[in-house]
PDB file of N, CA and C in Angstrom:
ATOM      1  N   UNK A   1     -75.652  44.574  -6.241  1.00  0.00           N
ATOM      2  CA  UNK A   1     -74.874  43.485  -5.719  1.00  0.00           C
ATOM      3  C   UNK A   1     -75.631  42.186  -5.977  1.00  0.00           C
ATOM      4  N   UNK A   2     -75.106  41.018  -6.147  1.00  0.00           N
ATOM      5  CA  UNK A   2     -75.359  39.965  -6.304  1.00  0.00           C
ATOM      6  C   UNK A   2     -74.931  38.792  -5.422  1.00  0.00           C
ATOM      7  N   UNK A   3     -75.699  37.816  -4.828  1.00  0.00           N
ATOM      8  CA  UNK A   3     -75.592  37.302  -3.866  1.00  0.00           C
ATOM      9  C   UNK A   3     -75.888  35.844  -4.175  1.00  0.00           C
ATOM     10  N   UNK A   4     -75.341  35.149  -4.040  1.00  0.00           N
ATOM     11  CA  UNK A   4     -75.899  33.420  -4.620  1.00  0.00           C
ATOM     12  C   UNK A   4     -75.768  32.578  -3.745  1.00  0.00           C
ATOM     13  N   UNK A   5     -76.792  30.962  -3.449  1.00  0.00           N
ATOM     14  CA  UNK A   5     -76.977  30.544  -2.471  1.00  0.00           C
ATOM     15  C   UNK A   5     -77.318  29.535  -3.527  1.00  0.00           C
ATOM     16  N   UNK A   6     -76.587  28.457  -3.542  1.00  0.00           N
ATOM     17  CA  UNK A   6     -77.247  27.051  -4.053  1.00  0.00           C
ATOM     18  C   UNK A   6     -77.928  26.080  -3.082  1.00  0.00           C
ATOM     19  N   UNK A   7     -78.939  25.682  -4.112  1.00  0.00           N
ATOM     20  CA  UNK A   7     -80.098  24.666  -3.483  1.00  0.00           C
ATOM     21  C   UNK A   7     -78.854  23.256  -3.585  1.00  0.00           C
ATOM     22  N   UNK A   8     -79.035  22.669  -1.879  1.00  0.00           N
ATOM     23  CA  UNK A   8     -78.654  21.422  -2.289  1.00  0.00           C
ATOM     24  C   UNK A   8     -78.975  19.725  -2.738  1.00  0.00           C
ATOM     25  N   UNK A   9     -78.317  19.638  -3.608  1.00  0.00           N
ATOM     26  CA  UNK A   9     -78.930  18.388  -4.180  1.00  0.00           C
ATOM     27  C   UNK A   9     -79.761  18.823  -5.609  1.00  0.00           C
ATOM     28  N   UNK A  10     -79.646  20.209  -6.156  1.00  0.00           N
ATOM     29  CA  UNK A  10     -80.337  20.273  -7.749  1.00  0.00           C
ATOM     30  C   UNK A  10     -79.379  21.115  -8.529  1.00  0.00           C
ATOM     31  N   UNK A  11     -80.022  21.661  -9.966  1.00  0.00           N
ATOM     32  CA  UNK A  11     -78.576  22.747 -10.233  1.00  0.00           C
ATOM     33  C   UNK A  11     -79.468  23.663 -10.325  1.00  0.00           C
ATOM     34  N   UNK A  12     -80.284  24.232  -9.080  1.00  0.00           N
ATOM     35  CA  UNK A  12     -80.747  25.455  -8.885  1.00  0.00           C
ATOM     36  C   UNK A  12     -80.209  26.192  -7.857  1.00  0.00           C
ATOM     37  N   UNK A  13     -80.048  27.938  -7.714  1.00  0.00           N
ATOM     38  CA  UNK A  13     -79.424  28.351  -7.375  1.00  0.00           C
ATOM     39  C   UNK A  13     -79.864  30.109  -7.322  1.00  0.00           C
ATOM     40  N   UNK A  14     -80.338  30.143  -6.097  1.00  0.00           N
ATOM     41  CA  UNK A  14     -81.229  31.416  -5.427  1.00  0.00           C
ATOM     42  C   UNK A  14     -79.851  32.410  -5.694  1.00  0.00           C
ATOM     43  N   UNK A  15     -80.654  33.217  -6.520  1.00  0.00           N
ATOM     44  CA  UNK A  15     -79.690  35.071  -6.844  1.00  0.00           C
ATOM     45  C   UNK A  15     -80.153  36.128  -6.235  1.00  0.00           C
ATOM     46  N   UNK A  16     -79.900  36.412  -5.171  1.00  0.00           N
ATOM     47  CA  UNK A  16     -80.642  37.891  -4.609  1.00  0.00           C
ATOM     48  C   UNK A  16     -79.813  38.945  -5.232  1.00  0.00           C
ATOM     49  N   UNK A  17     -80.743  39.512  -6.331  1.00  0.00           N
ATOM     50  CA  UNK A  17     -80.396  40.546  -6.576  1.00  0.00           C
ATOM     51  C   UNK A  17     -80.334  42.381  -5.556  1.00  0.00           C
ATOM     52  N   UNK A  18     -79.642  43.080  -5.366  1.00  0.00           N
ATOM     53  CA  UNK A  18     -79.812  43.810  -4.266  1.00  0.00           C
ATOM     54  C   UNK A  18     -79.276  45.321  -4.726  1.00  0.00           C
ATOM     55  N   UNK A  19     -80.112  46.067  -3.808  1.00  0.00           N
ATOM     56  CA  UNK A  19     -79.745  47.234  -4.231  1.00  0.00           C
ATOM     57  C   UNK A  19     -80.139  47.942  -2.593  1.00  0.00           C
ATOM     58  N   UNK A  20     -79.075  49.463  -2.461  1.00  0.00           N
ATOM     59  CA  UNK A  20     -79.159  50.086  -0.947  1.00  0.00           C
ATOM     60  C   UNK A  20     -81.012  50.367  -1.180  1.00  0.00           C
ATOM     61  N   UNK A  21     -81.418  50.265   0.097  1.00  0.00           N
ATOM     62  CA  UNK A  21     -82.813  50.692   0.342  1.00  0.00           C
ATOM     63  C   UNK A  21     -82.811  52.103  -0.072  1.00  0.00           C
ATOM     64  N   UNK A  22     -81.923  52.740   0.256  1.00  0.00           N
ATOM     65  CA  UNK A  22     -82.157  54.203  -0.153  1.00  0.00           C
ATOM     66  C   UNK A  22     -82.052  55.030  -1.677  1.00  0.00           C
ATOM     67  N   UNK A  23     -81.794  53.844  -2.475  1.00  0.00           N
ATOM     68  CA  UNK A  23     -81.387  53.908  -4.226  1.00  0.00           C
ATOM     69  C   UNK A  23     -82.432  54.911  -4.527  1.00  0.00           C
ATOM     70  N   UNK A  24     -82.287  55.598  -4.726  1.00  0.00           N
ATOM     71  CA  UNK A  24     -82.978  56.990  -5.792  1.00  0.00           C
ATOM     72  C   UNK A  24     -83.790  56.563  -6.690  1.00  0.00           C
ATOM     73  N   UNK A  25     -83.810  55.303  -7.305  1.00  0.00           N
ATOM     74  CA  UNK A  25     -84.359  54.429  -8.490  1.00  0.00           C
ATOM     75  C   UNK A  25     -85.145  53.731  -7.999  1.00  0.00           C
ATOM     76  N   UNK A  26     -85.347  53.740  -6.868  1.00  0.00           N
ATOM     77  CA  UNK A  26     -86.591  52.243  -6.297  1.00  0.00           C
ATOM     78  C   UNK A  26     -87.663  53.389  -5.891  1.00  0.00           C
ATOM     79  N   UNK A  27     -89.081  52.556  -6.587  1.00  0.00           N
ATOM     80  CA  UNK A  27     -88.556  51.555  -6.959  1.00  0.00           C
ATOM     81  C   UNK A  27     -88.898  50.738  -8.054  1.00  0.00           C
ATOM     82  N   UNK A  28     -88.244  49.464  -8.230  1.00  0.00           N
ATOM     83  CA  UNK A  28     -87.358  48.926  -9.586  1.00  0.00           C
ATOM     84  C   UNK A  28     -88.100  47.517  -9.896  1.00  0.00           C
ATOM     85  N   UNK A  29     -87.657  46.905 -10.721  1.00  0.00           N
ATOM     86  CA  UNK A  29     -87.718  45.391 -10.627  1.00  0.00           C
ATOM     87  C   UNK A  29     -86.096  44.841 -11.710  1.00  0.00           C
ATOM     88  N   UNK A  30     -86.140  43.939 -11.494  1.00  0.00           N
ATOM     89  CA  UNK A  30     -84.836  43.228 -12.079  1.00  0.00           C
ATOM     90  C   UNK A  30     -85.746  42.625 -13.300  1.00  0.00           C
ATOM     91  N   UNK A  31     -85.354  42.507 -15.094  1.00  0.00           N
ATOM     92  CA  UNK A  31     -85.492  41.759 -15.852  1.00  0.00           C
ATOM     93  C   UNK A  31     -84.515  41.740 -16.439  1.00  0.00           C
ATOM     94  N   UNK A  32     -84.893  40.519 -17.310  1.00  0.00           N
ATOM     95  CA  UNK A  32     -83.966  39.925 -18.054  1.00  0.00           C
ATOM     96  C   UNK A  32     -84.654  38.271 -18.764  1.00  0.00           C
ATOM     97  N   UNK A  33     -83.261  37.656 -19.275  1.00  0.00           N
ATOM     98  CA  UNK A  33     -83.547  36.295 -20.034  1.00  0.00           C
ATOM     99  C   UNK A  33     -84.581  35.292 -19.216  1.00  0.00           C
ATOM    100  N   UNK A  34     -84.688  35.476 -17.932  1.00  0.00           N
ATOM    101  CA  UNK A  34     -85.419  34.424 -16.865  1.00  0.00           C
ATOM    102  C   UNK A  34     -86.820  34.931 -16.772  1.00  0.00           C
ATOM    103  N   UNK A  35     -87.415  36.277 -16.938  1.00  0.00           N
ATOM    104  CA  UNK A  35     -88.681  36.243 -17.244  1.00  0.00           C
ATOM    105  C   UNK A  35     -89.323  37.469 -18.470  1.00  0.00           C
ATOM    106  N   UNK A  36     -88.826  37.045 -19.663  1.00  0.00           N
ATOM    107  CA  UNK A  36     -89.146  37.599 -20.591  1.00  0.00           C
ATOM    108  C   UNK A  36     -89.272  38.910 -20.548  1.00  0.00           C
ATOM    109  N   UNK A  37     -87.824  39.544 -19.659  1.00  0.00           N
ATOM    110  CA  UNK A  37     -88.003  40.740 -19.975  1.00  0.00           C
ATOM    111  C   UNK A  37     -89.190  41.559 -19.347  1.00  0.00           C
ATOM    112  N   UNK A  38     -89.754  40.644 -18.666  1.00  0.00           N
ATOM    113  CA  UNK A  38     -91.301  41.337 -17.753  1.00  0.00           C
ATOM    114  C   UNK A  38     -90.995  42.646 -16.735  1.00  0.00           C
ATOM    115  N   UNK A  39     -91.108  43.919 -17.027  1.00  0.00           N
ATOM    116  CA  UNK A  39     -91.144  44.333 -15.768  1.00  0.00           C
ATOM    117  C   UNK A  39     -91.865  44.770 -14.830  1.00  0.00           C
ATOM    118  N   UNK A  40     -92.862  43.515 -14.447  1.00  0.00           N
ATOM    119  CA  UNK A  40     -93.460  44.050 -13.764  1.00  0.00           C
ATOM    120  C   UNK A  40     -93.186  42.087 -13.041  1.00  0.00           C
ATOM    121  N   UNK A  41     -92.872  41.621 -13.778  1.00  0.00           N
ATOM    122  CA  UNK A  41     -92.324  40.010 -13.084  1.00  0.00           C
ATOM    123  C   UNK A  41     -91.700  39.833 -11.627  1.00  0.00           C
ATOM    124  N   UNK A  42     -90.493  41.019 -11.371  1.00  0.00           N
ATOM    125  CA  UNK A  42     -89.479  40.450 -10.510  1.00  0.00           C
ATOM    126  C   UNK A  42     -89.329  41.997  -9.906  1.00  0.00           C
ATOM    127  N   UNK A  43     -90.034  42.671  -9.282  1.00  0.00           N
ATOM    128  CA  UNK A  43     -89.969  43.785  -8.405  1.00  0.00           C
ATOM    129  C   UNK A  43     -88.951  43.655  -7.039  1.00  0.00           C
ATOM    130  N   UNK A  44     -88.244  44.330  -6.507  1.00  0.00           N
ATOM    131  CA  UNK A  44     -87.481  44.677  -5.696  1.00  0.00           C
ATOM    132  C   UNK A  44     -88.118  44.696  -4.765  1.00  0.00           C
ATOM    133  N   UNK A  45     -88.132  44.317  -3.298  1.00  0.00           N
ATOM    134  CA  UNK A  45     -88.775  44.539  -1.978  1.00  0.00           C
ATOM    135  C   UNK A  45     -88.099  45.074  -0.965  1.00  0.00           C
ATOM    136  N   UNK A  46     -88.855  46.240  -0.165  1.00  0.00           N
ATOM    137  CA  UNK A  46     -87.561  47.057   0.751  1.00  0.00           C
ATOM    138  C   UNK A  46     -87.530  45.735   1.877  1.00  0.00           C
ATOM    139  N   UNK A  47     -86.465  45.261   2.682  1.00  0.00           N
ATOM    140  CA  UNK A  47     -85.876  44.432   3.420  1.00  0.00           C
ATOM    141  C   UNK A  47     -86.038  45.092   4.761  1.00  0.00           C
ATOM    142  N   UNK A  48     -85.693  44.253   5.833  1.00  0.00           N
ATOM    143  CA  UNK A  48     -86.100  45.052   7.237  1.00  0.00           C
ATOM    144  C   UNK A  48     -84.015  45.620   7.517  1.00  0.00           C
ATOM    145  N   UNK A  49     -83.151  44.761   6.947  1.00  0.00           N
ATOM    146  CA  UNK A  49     -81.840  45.008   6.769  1.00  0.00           C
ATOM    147  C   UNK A  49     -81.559  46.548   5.938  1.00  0.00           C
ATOM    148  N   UNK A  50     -82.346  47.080   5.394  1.00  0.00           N
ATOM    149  CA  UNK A  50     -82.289  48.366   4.914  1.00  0.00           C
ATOM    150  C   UNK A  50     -81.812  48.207   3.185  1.00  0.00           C
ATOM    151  N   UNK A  51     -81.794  47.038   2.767  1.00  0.00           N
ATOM    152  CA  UNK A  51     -81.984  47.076   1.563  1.00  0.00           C
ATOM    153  C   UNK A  51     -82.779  46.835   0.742  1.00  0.00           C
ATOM    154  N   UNK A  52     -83.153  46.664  -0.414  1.00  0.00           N
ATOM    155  CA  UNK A  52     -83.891  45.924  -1.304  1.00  0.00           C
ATOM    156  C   UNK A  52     -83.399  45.228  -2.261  1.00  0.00           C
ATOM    157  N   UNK A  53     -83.919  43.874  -2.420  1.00  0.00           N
ATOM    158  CA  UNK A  53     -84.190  42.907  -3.251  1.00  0.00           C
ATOM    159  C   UNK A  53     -84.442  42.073  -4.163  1.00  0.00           C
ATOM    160  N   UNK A  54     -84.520  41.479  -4.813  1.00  0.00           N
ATOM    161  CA  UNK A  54     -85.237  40.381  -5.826  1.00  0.00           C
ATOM    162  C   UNK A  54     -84.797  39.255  -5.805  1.00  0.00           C
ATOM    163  N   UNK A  55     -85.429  37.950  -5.825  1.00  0.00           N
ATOM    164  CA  UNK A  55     -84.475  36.781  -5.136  1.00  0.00           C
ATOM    165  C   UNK A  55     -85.125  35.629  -6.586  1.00  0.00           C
ATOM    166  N   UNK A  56     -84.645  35.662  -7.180  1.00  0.00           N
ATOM    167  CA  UNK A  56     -84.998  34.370  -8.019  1.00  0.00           C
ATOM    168  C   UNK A  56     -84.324  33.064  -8.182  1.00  0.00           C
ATOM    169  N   UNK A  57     -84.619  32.043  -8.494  1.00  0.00           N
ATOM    170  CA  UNK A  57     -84.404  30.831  -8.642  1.00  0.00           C
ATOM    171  C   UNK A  57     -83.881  30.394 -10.382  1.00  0.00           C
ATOM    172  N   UNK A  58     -82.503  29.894 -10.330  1.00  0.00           N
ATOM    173  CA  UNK A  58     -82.327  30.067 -11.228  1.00  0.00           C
ATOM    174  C   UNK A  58     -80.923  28.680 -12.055  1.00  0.00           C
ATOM    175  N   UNK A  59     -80.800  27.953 -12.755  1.00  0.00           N
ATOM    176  CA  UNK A  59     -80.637  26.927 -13.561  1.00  0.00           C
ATOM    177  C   UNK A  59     -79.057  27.466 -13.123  1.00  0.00           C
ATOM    178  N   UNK A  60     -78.339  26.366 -12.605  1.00  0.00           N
ATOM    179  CA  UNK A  60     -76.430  26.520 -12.159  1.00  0.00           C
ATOM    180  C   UNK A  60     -75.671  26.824 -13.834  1.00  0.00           C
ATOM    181  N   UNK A  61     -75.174  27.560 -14.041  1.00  0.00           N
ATOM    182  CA  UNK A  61     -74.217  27.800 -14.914  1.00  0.00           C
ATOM    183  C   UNK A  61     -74.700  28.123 -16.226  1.00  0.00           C
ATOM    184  N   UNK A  62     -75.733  28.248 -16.427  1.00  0.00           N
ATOM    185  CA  UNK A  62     -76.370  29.039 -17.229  1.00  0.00           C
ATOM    186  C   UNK A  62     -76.138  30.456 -17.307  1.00  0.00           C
ATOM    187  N   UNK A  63     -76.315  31.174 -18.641  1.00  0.00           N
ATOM    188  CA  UNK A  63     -75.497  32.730 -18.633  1.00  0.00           C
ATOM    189  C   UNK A  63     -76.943  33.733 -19.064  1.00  0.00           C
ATOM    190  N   UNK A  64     -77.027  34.442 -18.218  1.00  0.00           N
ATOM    191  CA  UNK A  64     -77.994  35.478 -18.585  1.00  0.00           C
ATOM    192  C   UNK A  64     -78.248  36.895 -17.899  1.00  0.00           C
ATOM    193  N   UNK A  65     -79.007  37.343 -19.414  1.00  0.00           N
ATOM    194  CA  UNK A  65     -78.940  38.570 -19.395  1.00  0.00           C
ATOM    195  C   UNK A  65     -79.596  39.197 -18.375  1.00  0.00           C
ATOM    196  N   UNK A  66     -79.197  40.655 -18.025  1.00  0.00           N
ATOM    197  CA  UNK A  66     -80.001  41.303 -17.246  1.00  0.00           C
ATOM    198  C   UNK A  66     -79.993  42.754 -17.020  1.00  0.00           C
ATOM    199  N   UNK A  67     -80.948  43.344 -16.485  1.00  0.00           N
ATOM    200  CA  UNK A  67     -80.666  44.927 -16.477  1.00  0.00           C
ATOM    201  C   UNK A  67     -81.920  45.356 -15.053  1.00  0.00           C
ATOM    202  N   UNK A  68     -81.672  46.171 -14.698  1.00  0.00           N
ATOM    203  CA  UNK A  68     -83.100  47.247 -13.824  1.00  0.00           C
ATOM    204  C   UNK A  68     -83.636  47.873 -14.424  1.00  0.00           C
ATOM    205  N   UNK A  69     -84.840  48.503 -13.949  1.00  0.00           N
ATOM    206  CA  UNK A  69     -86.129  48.925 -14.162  1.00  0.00           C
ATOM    207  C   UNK A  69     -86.668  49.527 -13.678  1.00  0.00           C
ATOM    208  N   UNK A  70     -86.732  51.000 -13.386  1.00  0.00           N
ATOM    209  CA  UNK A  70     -87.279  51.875 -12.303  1.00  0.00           C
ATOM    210  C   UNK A  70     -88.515  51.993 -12.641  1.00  0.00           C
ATOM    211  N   UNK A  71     -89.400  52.219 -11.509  1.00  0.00           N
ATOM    212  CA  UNK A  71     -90.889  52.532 -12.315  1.00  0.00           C
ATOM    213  C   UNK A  71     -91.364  53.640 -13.457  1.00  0.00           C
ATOM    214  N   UNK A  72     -90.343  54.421 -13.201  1.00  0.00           N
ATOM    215  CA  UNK A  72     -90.632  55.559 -14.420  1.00  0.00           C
ATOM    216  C   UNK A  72     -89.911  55.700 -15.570  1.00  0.00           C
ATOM    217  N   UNK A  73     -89.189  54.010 -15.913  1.00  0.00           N
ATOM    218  CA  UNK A  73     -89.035  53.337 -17.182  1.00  0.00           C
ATOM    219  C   UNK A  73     -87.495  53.388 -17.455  1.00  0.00           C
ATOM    220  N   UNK A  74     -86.383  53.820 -16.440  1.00  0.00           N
ATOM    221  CA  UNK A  74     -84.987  54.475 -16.739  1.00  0.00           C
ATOM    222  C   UNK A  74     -84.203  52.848 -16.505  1.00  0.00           C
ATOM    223  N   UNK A  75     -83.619  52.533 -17.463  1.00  0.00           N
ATOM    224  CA  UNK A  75     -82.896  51.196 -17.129  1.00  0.00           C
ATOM    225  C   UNK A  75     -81.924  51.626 -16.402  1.00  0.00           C
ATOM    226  N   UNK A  76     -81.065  50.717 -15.581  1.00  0.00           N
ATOM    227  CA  UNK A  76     -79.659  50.910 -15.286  1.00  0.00           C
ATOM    228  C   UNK A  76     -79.275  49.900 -14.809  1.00  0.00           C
ATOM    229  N   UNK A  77     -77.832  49.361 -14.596  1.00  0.00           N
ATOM    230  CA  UNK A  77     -77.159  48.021 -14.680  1.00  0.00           C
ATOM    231  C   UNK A  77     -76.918  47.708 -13.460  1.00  0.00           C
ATOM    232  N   UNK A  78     -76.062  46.583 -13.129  1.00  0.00           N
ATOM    233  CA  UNK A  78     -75.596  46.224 -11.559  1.00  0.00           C
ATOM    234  C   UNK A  78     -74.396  46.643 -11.815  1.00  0.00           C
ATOM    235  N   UNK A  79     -73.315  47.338 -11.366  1.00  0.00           N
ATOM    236  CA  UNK A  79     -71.978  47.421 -10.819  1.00  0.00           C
ATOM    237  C   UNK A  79     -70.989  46.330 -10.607  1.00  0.00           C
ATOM    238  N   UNK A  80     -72.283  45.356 -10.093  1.00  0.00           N
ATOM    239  CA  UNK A  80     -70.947  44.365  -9.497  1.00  0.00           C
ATOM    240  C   UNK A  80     -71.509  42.915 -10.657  1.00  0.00           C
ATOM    241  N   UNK A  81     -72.475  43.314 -11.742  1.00  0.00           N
ATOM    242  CA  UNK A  81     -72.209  41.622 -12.363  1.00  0.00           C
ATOM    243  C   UNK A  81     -71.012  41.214 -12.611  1.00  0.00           C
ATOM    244  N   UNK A  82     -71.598  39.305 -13.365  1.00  0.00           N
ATOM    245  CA  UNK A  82     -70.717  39.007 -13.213  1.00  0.00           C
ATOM    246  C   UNK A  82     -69.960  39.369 -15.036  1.00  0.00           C
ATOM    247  N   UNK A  83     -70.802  40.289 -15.686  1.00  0.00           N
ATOM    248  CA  UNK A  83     -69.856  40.649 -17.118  1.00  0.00           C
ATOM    249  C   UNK A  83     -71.088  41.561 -17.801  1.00  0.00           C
ATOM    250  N   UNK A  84     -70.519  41.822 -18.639  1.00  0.00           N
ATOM    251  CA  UNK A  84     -71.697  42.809 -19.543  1.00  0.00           C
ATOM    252  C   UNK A  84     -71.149  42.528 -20.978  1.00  0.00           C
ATOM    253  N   UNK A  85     -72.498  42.852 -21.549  1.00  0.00           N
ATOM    254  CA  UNK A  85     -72.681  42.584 -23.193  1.00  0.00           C
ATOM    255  C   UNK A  85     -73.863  43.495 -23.865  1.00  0.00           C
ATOM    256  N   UNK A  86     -73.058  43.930 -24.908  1.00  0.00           N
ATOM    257  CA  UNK A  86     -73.643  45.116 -25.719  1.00  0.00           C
ATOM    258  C   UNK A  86     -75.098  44.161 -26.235  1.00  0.00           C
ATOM    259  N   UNK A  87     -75.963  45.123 -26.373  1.00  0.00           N
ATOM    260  CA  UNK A  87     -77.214  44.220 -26.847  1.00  0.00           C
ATOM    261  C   UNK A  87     -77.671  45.208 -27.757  1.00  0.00           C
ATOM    262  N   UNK A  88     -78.881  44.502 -28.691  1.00  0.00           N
ATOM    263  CA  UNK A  88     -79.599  45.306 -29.845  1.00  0.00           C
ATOM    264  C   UNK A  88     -79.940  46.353 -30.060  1.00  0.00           C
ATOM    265  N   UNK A  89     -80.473  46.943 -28.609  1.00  0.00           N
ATOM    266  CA  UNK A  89     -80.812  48.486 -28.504  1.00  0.00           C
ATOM    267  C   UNK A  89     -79.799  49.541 -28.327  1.00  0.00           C
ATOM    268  N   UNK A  90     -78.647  49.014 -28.242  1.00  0.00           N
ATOM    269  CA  UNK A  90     -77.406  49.927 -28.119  1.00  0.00           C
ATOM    270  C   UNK A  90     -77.030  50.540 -26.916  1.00  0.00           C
ATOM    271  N   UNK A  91     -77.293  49.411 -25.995  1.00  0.00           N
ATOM    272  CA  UNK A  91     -76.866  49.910 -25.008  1.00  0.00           C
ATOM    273  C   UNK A  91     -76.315  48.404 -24.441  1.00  0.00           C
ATOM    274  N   UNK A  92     -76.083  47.930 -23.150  1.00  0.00           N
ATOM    275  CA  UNK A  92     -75.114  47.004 -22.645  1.00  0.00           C
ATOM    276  C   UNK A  92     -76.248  46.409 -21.507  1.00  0.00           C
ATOM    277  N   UNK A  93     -76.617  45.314 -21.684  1.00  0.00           N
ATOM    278  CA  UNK A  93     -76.756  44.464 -20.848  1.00  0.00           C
ATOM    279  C   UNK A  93     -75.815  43.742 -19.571  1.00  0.00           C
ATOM    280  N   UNK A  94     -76.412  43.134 -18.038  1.00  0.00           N
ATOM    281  CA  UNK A  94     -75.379  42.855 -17.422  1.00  0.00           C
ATOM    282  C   UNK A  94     -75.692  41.285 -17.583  1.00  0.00           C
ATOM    283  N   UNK A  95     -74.814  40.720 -16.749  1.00  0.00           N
ATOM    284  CA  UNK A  95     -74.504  38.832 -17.112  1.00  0.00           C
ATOM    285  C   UNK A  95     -74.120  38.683 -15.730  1.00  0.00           C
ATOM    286  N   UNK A  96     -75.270  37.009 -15.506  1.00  0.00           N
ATOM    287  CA  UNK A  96     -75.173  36.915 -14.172  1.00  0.00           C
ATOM    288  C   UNK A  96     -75.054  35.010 -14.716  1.00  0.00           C
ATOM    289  N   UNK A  97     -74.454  34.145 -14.073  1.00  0.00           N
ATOM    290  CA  UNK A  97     -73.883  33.195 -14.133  1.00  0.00           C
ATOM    291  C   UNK A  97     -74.182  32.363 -12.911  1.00  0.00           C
ATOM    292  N   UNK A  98     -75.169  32.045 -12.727  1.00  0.00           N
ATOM    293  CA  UNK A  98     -75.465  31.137 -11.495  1.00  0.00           C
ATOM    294  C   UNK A  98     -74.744  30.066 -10.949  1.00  0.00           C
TER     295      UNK A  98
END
């Protein structure tokens, strides 16, 4: 799930990325176009709300890519972006739109 909260007064714009605390896959980190694909950049944090996380800061209306990252290397997508696009490795990237 994806969650957005604009800063007011800039065109930045906080994305909590989210996943159930109990995900089988966490745990994960979120990469993509905003930090080179790092995964070890943007890790997921379990929440006291029972989920987990990743909250980045991120440029209004700008389009980018993204995918998960389990620690034992298995990608898998968000459900709810906001679009997906086939990418180089042959598989589908998701698209998040701040």
């Amino acid at each position: 799930m994806l969650r957005r909260q604009r800063i007011t007064g800039t065109r930045i714009v906080k994305v909590s990325f989210i996943l159930p605390g109990d995900d089988p896959r966490l745990p994960a980190a979120v990469v993509g176009d905003f930090n080179d694909w790092d995964p070890t950049a943007d890790r997921f944090r379990r929440r006291s709300n029972g989920t987990a996380s990743a909250v980045l800061s991120l440029e209004a209306g700008l389009h980018y890519r993204f995918r998960y990252r389990s620690a034992d290397g298995r990608w898998f997508n968000d459900d709810e972006a906001d679009g997906y696009e086939a990418n180089v490795h042959g598989s589908v990237d998701c698209i998040v739109v701040p």
